[in-house]
PDB file of N, CA and C in Angstrom:
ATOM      1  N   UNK A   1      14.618   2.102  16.020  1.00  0.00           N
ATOM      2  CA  UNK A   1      13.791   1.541  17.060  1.00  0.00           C
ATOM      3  C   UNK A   1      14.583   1.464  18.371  1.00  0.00           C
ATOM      4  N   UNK A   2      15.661   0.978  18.324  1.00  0.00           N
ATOM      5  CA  UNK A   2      17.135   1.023  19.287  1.00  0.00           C
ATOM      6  C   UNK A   2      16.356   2.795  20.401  1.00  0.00           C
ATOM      7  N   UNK A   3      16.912   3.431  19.273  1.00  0.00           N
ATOM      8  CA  UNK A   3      16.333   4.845  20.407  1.00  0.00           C
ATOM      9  C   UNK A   3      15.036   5.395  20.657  1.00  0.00           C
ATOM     10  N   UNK A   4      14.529   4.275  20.630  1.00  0.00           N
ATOM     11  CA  UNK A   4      12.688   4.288  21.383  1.00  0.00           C
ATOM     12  C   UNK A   4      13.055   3.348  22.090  1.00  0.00           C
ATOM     13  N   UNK A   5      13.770   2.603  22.408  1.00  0.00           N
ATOM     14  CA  UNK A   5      13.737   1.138  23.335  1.00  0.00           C
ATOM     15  C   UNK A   5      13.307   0.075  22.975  1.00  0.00           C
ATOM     16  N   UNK A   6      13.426   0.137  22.099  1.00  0.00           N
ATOM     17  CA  UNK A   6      12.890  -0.995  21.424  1.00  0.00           C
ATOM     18  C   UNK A   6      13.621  -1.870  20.464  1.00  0.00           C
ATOM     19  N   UNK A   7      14.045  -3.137  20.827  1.00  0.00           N
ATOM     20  CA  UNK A   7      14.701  -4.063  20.286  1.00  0.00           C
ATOM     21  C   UNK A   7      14.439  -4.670  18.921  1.00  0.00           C
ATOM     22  N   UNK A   8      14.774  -4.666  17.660  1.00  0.00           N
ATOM     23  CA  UNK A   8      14.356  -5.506  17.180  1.00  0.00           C
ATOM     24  C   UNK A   8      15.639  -6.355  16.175  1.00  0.00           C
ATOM     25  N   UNK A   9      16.480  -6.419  16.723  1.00  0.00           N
ATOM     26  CA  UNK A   9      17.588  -6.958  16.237  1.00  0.00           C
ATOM     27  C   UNK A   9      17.505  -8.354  15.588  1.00  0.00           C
ATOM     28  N   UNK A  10      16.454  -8.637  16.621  1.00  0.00           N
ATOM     29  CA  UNK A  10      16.412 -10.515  16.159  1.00  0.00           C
ATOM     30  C   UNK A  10      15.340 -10.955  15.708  1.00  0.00           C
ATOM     31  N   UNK A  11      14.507  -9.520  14.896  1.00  0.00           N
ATOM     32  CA  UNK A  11      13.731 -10.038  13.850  1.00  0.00           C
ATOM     33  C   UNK A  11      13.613 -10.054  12.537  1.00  0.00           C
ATOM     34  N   UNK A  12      13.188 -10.647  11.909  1.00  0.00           N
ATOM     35  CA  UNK A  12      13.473 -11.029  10.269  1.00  0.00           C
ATOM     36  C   UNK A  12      12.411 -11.364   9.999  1.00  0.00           C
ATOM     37  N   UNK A  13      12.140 -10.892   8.348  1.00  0.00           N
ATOM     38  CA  UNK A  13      11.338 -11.449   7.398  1.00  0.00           C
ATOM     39  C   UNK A  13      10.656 -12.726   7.272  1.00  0.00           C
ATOM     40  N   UNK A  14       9.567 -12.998   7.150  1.00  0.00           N
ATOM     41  CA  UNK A  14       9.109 -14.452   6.999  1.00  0.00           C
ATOM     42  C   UNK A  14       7.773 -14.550   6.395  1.00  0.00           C
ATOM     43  N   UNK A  15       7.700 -15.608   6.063  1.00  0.00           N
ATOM     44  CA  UNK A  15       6.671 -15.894   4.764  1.00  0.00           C
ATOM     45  C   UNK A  15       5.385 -15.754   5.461  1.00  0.00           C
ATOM     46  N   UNK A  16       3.751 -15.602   4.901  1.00  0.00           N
ATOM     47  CA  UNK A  16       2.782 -15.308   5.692  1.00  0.00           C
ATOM     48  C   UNK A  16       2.228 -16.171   5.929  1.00  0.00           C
ATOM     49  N   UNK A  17       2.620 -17.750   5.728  1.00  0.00           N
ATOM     50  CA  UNK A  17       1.894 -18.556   5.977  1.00  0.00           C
ATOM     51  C   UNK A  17       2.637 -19.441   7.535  1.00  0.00           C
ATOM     52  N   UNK A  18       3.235 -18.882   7.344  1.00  0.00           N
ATOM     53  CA  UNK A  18       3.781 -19.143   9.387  1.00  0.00           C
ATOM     54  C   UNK A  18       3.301 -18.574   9.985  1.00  0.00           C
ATOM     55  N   UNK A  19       2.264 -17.726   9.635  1.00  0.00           N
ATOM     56  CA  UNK A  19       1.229 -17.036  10.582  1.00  0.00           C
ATOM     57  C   UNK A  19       0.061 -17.524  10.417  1.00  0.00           C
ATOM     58  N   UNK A  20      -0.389 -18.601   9.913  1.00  0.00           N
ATOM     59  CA  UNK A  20      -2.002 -19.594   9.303  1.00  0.00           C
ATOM     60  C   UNK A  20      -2.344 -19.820  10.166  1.00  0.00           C
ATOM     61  N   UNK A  21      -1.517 -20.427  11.629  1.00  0.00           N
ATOM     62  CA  UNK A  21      -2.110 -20.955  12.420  1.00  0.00           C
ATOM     63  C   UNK A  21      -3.109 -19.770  13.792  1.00  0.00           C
ATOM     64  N   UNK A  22      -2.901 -18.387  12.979  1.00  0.00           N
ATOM     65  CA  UNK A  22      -3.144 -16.999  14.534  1.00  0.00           C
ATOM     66  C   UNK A  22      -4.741 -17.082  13.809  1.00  0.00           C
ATOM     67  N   UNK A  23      -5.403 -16.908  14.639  1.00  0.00           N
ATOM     68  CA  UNK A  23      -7.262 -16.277  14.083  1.00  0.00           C
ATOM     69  C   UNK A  23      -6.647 -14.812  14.395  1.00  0.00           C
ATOM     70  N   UNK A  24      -6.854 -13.728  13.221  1.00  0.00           N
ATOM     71  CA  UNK A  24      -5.865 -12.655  13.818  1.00  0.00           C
ATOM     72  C   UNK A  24      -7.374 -11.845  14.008  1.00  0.00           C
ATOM     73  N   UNK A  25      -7.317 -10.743  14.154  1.00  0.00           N
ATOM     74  CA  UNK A  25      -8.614  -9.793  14.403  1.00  0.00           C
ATOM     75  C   UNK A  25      -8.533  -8.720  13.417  1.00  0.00           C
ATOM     76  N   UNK A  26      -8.154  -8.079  13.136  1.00  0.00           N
ATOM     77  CA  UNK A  26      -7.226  -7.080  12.423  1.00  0.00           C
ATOM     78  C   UNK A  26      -5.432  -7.338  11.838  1.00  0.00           C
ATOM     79  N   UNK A  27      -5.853  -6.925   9.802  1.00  0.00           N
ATOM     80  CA  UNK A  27      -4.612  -6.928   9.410  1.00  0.00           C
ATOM     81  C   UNK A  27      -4.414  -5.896   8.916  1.00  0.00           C
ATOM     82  N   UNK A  28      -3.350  -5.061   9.219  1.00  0.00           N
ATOM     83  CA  UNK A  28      -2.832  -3.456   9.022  1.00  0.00           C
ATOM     84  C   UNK A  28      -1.885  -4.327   8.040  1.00  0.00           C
ATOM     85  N   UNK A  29      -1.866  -3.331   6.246  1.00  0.00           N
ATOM     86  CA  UNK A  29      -1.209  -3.117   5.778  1.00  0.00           C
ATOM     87  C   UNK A  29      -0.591  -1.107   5.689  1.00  0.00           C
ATOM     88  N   UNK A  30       0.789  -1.072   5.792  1.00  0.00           N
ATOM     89  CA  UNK A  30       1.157   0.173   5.946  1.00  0.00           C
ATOM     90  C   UNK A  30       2.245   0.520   5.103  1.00  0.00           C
ATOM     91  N   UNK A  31       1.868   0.110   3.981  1.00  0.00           N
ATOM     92  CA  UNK A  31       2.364   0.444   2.460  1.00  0.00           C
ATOM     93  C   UNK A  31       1.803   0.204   1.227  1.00  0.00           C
ATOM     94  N   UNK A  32       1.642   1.132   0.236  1.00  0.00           N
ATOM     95  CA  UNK A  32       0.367   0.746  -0.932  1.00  0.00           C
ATOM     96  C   UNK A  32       1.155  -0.889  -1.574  1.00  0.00           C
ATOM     97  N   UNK A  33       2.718  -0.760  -1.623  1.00  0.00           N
ATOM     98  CA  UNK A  33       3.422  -1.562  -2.421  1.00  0.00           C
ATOM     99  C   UNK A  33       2.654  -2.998  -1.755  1.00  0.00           C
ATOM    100  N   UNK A  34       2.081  -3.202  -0.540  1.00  0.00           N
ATOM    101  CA  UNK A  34       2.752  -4.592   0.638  1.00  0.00           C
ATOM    102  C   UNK A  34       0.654  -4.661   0.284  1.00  0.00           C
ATOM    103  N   UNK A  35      -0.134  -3.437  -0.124  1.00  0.00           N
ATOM    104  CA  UNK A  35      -1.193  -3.566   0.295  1.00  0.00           C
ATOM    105  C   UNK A  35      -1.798  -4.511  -1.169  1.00  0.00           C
ATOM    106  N   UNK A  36      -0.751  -3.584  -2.777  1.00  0.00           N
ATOM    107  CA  UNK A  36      -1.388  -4.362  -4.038  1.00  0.00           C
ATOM    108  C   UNK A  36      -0.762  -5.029  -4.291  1.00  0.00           C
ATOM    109  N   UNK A  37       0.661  -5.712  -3.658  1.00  0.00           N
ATOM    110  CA  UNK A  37       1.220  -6.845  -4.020  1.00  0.00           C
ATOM    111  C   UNK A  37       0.922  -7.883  -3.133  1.00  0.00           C
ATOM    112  N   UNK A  38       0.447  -8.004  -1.603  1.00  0.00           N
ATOM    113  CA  UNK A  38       0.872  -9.331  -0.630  1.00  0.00           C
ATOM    114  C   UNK A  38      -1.029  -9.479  -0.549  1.00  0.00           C
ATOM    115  N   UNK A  39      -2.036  -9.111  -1.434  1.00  0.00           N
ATOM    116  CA  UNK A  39      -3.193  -9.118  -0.956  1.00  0.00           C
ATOM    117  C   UNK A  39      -3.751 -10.185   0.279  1.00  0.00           C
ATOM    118  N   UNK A  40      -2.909 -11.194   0.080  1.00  0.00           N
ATOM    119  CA  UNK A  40      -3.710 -12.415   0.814  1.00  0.00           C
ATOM    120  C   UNK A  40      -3.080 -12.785   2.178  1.00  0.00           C
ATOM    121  N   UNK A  41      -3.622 -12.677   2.984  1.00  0.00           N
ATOM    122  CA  UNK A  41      -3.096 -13.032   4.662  1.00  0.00           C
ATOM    123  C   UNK A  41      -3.797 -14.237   4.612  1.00  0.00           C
ATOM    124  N   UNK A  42      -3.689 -15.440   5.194  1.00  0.00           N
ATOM    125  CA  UNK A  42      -5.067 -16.813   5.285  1.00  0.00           C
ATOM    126  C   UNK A  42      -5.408 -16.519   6.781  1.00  0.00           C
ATOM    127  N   UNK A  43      -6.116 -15.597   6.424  1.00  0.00           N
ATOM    128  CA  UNK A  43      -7.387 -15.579   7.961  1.00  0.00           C
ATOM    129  C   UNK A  43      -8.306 -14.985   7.614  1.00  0.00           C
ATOM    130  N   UNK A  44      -9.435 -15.836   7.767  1.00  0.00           N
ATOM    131  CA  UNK A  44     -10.968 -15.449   7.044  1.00  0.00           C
ATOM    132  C   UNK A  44     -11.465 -14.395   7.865  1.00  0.00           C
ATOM    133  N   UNK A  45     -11.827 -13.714   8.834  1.00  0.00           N
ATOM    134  CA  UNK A  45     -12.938 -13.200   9.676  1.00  0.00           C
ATOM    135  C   UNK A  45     -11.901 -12.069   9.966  1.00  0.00           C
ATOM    136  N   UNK A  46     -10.744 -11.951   9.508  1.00  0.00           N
ATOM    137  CA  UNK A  46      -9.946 -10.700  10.066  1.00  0.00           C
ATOM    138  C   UNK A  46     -10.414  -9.426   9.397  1.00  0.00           C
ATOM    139  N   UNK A  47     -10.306  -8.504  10.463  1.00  0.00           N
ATOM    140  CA  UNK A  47     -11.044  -6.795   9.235  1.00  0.00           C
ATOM    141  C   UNK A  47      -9.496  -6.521   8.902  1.00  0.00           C
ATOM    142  N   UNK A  48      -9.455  -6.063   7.579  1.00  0.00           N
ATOM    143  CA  UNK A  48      -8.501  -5.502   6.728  1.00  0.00           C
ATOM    144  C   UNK A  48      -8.430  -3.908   6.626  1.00  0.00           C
ATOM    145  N   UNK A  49      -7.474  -3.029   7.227  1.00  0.00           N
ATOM    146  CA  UNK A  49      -7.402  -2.121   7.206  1.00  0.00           C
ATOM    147  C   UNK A  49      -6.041  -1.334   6.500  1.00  0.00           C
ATOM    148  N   UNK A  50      -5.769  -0.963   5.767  1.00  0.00           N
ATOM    149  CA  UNK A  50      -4.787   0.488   5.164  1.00  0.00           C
ATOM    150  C   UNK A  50      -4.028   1.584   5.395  1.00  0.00           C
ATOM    151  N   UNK A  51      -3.036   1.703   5.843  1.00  0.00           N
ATOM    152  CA  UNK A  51      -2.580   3.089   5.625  1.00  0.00           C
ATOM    153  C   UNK A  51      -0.964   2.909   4.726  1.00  0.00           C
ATOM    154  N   UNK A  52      -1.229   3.987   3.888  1.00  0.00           N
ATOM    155  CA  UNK A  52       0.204   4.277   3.473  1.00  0.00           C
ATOM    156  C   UNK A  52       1.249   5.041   3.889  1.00  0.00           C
ATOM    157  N   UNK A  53       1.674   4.748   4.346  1.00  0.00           N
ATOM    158  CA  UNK A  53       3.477   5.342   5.260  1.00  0.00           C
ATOM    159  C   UNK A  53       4.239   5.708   3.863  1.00  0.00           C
ATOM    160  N   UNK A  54       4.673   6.706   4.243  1.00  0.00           N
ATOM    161  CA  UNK A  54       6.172   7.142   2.900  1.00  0.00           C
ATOM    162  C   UNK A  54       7.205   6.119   3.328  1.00  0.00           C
ATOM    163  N   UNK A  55       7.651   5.701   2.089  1.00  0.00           N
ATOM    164  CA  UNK A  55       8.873   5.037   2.723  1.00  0.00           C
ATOM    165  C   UNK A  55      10.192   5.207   3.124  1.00  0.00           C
ATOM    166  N   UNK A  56      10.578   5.399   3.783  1.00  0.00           N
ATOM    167  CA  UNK A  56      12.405   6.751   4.536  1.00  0.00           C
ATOM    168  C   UNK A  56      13.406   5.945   3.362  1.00  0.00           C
ATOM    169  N   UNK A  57      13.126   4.614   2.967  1.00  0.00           N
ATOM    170  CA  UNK A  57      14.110   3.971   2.334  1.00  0.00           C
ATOM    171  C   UNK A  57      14.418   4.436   1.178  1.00  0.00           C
ATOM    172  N   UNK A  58      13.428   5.183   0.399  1.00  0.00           N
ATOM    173  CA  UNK A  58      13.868   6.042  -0.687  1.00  0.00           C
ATOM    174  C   UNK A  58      14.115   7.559  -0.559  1.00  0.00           C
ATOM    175  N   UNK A  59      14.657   7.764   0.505  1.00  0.00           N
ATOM    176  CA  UNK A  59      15.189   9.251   0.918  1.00  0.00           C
ATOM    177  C   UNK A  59      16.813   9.081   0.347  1.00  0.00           C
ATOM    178  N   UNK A  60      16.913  10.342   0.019  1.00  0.00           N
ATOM    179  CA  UNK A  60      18.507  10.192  -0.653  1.00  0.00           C
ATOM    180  C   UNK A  60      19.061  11.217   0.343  1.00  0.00           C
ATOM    181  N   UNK A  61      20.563  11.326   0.614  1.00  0.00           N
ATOM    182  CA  UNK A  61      21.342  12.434   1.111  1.00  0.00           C
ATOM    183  C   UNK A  61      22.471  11.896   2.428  1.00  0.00           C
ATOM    184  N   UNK A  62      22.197  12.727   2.993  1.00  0.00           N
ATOM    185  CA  UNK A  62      23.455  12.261   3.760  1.00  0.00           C
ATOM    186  C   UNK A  62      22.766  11.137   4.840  1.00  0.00           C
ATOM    187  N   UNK A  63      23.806  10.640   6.216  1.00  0.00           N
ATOM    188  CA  UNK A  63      23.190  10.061   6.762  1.00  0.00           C
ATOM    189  C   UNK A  63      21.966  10.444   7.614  1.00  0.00           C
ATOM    190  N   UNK A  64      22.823  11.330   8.077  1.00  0.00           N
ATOM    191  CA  UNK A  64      21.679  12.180   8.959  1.00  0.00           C
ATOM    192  C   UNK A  64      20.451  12.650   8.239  1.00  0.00           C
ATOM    193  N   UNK A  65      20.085  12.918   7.007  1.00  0.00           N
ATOM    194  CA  UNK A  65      18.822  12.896   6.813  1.00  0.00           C
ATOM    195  C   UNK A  65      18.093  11.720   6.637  1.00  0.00           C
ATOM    196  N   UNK A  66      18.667  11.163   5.978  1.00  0.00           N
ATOM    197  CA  UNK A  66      17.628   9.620   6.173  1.00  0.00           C
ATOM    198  C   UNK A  66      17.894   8.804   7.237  1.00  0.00           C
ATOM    199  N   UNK A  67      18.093   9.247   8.334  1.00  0.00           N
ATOM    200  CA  UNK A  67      17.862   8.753   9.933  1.00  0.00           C
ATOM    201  C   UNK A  67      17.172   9.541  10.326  1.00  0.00           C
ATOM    202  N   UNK A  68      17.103  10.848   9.765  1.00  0.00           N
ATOM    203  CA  UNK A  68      15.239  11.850  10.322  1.00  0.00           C
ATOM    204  C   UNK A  68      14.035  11.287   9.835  1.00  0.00           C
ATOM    205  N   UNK A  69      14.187  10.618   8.040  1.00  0.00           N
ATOM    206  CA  UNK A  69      13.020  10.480   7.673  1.00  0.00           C
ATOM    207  C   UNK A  69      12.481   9.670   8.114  1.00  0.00           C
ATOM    208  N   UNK A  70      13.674   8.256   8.356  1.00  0.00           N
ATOM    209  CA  UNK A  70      13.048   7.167   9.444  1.00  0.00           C
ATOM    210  C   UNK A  70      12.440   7.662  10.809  1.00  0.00           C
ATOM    211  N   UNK A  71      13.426   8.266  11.572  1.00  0.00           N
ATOM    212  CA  UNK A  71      12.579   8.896  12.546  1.00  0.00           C
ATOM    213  C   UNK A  71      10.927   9.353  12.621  1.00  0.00           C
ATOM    214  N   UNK A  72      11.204  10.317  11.355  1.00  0.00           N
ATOM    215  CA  UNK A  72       9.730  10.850  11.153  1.00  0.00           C
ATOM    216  C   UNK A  72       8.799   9.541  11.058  1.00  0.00           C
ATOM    217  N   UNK A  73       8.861   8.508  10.146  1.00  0.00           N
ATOM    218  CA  UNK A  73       7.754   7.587   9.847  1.00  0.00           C
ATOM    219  C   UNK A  73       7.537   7.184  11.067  1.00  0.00           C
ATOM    220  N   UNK A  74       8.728   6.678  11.976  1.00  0.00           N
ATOM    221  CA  UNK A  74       8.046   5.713  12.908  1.00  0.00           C
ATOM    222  C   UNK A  74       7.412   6.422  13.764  1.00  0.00           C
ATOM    223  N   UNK A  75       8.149   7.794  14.100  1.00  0.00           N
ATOM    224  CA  UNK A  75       6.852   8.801  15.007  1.00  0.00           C
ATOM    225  C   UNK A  75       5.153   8.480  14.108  1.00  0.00           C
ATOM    226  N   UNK A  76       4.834   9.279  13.086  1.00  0.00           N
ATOM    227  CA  UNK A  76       3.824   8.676  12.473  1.00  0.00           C
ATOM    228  C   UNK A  76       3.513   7.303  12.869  1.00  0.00           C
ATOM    229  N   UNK A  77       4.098   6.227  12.373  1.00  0.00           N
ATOM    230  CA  UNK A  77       3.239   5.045  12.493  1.00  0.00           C
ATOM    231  C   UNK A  77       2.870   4.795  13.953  1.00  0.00           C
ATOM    232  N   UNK A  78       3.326   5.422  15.096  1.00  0.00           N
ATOM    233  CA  UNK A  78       3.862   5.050  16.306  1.00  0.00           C
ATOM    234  C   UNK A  78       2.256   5.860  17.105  1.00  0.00           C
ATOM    235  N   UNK A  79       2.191   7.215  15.929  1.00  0.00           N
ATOM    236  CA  UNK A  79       0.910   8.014  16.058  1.00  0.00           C
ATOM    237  C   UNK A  79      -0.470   7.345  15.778  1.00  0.00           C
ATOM    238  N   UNK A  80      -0.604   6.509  14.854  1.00  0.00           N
ATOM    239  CA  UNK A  80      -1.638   5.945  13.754  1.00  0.00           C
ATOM    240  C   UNK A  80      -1.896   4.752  14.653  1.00  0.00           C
ATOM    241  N   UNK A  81      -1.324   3.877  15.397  1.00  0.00           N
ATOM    242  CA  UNK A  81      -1.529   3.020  16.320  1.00  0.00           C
ATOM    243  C   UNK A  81      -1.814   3.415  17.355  1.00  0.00           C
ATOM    244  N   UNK A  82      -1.428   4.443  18.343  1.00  0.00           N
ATOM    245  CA  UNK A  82      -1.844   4.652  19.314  1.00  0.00           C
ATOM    246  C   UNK A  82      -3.009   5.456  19.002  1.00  0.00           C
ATOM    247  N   UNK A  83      -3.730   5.761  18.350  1.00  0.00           N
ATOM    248  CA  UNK A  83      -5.315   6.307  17.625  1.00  0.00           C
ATOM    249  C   UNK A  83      -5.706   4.873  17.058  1.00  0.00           C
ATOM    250  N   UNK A  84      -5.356   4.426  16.948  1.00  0.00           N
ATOM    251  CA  UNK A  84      -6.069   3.363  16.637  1.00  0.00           C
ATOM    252  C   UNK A  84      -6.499   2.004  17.323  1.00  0.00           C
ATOM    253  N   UNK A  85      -5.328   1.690  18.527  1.00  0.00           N
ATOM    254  CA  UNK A  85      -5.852   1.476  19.648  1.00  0.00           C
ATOM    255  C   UNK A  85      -7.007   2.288  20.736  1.00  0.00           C
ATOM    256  N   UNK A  86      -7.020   3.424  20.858  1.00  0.00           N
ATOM    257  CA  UNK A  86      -7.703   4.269  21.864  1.00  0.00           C
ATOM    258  C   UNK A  86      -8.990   3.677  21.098  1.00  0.00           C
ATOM    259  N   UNK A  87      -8.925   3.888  19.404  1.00  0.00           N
ATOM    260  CA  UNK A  87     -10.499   3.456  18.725  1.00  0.00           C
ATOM    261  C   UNK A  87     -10.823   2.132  19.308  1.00  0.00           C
ATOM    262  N   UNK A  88     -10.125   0.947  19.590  1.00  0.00           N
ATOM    263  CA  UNK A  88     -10.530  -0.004  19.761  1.00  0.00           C
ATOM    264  C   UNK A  88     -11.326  -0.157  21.294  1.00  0.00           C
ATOM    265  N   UNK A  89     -10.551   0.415  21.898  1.00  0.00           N
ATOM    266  CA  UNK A  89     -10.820   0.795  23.422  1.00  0.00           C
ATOM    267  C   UNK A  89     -12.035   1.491  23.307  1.00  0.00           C
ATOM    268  N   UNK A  90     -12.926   1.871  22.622  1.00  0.00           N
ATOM    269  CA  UNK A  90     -13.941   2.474  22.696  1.00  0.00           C
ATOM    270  C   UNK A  90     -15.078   1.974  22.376  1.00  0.00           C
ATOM    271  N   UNK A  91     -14.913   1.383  21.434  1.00  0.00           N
ATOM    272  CA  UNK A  91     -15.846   0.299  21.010  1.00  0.00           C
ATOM    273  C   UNK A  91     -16.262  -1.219  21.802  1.00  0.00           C
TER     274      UNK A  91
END
C-alpha cells in the first residue's frame, strides 16, 4: 500500500463490534473464508455484498513473487471498488 501512497502502518485488527455504533450502507466481504466464517456485522438495513479475492498470502517462492501477487490483488480490489463506486454514482 506504501507504493500506492497509501499509509496503513497504524492500522490493526479489531473486533466487529467497535463498529455497532456506524448505520453502515453497504458491507463488502472480499474473501469466501471472512464471508462463511464472520457472517454477522450488527447493522440491520446494510446491503451485503461478496467478492472473493485470491489470497497473495498463500503464494509460495521467492520474495519478489509474492510482492507481485500482492500487487496483483490490490490492483484488482483497487479495480472492483472503483466499478463499484461509479455503480453507486449512478443510481
Amino acid at each position: 500500500m506504501k507504493s500506492d501512497g497509501i499509509r496503513i502502518d497504524q492500522h490493526r485488527s479489531n473486533h466487529v463490534n467497535e463498529h455497532a455504533h456506524i448505520k453502515f450502507d453497504c458491507i463488502v466481504t472480499v474473501c469466501d473464508h471472512t464471508n462463511e466464517n464472520c457472517p454477522y456485522v450488527p447493522s440491520k438495513n446494510a446491503k451485503r455484498l461478496h467478492h472473493n479475492f485470491f489470497d497473495p498470502s498463500k503464494v509460495e517462492g521467492t520474495e519478489a513473487v509474492k510482492h507481485q501477487a500482492f500487487l496483483k490483488v490490490r490492483e484488482e480490489i483497487k479495480a472492483y471498488f472503483e466499478d463499484f463506486v461509479k455503480k453507486l454514482q449512478l443510481n
